[in-house]
N, C-alpha and C. Protein backbone atom coordinates (compact mmCIF):
# COMPACT_ATOMS: atom_id res chain seq x y z
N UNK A 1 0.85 -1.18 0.00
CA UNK A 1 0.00 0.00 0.00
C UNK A 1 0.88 1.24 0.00
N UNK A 2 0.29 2.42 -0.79
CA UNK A 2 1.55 3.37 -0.70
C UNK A 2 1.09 4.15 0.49
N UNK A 3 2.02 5.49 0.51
CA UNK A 3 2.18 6.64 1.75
C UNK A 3 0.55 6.73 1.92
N UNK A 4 -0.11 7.38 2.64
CA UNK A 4 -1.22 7.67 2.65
C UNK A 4 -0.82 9.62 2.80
N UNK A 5 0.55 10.18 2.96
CA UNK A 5 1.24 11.23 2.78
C UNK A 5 1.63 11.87 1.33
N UNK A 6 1.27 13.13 1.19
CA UNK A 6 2.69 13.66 0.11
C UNK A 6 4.08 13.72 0.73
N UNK A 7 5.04 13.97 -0.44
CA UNK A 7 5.99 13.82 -0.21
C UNK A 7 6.99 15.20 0.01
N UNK A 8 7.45 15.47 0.63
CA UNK A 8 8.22 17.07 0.47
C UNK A 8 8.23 17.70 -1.20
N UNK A 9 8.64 16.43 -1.97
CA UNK A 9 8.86 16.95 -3.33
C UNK A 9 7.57 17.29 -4.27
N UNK A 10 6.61 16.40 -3.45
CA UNK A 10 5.20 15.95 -3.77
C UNK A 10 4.82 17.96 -3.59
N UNK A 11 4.58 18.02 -2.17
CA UNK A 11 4.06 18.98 -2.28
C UNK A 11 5.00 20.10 -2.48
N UNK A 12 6.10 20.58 -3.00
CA UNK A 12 6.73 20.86 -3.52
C UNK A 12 6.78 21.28 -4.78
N UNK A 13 6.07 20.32 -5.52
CA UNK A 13 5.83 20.96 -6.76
C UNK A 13 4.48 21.07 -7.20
N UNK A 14 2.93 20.53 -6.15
CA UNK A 14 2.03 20.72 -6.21
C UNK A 14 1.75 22.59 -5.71
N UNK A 15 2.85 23.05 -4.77
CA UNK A 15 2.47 24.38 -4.15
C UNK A 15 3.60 25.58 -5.37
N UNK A 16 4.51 25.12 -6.27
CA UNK A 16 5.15 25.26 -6.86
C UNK A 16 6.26 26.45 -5.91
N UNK A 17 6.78 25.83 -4.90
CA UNK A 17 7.68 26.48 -4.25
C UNK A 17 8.42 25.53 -3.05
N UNK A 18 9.74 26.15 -2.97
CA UNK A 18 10.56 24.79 -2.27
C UNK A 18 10.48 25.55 -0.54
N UNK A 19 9.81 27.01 -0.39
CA UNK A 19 10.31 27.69 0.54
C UNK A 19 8.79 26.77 1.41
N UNK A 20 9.22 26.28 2.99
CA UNK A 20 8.26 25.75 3.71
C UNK A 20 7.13 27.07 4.44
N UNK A 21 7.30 28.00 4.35
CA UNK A 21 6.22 28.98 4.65
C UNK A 21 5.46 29.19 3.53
N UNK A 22 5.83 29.73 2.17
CA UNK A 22 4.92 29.90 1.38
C UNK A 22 4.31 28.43 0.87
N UNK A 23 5.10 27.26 1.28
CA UNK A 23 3.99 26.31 0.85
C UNK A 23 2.83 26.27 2.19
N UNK A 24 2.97 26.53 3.59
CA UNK A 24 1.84 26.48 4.29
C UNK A 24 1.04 27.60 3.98
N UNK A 25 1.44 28.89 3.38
CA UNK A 25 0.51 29.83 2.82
C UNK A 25 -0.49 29.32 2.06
N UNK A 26 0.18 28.68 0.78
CA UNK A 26 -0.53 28.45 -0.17
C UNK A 26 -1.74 27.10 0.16
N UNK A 27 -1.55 26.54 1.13
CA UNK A 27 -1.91 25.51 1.32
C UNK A 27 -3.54 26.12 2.29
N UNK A 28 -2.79 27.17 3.31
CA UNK A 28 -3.84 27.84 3.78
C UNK A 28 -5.09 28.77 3.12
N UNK A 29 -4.00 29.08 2.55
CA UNK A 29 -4.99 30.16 1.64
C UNK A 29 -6.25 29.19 0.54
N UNK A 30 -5.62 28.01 0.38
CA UNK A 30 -6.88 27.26 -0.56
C UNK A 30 -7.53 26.27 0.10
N UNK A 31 -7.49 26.39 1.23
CA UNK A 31 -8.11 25.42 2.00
C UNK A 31 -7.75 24.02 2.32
N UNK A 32 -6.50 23.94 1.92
CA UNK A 32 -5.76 22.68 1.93
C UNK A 32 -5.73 22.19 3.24
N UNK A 33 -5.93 20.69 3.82
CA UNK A 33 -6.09 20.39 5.31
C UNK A 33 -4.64 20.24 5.58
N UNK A 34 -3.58 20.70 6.75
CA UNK A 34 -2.54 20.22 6.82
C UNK A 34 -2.09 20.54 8.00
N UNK A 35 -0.73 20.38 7.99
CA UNK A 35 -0.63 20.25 9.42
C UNK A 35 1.20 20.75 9.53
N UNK A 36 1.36 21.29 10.36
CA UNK A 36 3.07 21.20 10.13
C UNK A 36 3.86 20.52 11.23
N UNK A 37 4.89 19.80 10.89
CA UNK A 37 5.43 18.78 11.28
C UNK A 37 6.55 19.27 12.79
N UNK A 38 7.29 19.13 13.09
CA UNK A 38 7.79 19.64 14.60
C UNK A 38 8.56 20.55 13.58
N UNK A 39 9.74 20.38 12.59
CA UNK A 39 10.06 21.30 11.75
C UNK A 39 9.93 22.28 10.89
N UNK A 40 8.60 22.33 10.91
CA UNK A 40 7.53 23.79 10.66
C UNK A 40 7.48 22.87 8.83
N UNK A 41 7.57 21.74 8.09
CA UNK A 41 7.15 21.68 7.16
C UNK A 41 5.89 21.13 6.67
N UNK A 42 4.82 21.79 5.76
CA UNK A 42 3.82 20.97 6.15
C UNK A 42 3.68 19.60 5.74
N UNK A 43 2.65 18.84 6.26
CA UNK A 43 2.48 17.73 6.24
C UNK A 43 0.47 17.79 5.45
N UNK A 44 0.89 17.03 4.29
CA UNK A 44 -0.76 17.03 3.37
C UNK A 44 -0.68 15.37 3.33
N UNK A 45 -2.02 14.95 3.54
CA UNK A 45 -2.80 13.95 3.27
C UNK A 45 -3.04 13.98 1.70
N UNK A 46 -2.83 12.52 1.15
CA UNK A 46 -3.45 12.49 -0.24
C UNK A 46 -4.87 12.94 -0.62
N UNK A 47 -5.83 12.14 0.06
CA UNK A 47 -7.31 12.30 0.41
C UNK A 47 -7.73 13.79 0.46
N UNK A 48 -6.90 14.24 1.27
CA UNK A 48 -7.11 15.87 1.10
C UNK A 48 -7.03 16.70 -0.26
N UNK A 49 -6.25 16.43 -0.80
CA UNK A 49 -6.04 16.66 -1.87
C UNK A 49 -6.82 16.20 -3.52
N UNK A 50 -7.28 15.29 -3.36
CA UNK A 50 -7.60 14.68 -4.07
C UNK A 50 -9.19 15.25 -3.65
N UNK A 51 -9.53 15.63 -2.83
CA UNK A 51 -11.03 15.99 -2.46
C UNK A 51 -11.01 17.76 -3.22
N UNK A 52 -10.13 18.21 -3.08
CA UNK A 52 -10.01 19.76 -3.42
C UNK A 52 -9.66 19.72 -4.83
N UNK A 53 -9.27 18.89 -5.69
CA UNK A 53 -9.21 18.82 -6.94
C UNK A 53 -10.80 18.48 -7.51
N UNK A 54 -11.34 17.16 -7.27
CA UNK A 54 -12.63 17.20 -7.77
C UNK A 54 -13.78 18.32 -7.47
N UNK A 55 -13.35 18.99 -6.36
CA UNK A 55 -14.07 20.34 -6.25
C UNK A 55 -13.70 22.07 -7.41
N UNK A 56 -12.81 21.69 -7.85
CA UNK A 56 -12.08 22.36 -8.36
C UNK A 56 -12.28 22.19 -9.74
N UNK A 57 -13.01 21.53 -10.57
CA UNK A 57 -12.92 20.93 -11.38
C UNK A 57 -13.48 21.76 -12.54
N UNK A 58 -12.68 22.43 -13.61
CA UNK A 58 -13.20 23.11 -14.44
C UNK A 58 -14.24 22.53 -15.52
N UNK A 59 -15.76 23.03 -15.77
CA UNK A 59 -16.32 22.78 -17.02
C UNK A 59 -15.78 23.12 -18.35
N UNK A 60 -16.29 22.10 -19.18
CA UNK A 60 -16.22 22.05 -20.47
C UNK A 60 -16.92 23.28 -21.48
N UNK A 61 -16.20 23.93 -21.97
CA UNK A 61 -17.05 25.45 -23.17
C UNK A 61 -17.99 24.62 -23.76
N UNK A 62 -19.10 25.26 -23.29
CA UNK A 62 -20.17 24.89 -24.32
C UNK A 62 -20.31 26.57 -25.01
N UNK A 63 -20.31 26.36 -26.58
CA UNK A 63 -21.15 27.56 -26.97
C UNK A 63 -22.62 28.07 -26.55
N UNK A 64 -23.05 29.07 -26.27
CA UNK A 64 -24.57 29.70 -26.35
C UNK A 64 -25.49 30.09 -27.57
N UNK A 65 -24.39 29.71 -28.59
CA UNK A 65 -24.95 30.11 -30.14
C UNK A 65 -26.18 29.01 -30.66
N UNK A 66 -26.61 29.64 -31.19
CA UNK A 66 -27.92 28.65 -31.65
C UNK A 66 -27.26 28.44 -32.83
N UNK A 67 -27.13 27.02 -32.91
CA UNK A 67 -26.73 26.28 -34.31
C UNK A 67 -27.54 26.03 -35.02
């Protein structure tokens, strides 16, 4: 079974920054569930993530033109 965790690199390039404050910013600021670790880096659940993407989920262009 894998991590049930991201990985530093994981979220790393999901927050697109290596600095550990602006990834708990970014994480805060979108509602991301997390947590920071005794070393102030955060710590994200997959599940979490994976719940804020299907919420996130852009529609498809439909035209309004009458064909």
């Amino acid at each position: 079974m894998s991590d049930p965790f991201m990985s530093r690199d994981d979220i790393r390039a999901f927050t697109r920054t290596p600095f550990k404050a602006r990834q708990a910013k970014f994480l805060r600021e979108n509602g991301i569930r997390h947590y920071l670790d005794a070393y102030g880096w955060p710590v994200v659940l997959w599940a979490s993530v994976g719940d804020v993407a299907a919420e996130t989920a852009v529609a498809t262009w439909k035209p309004n033109k009458a064909a």
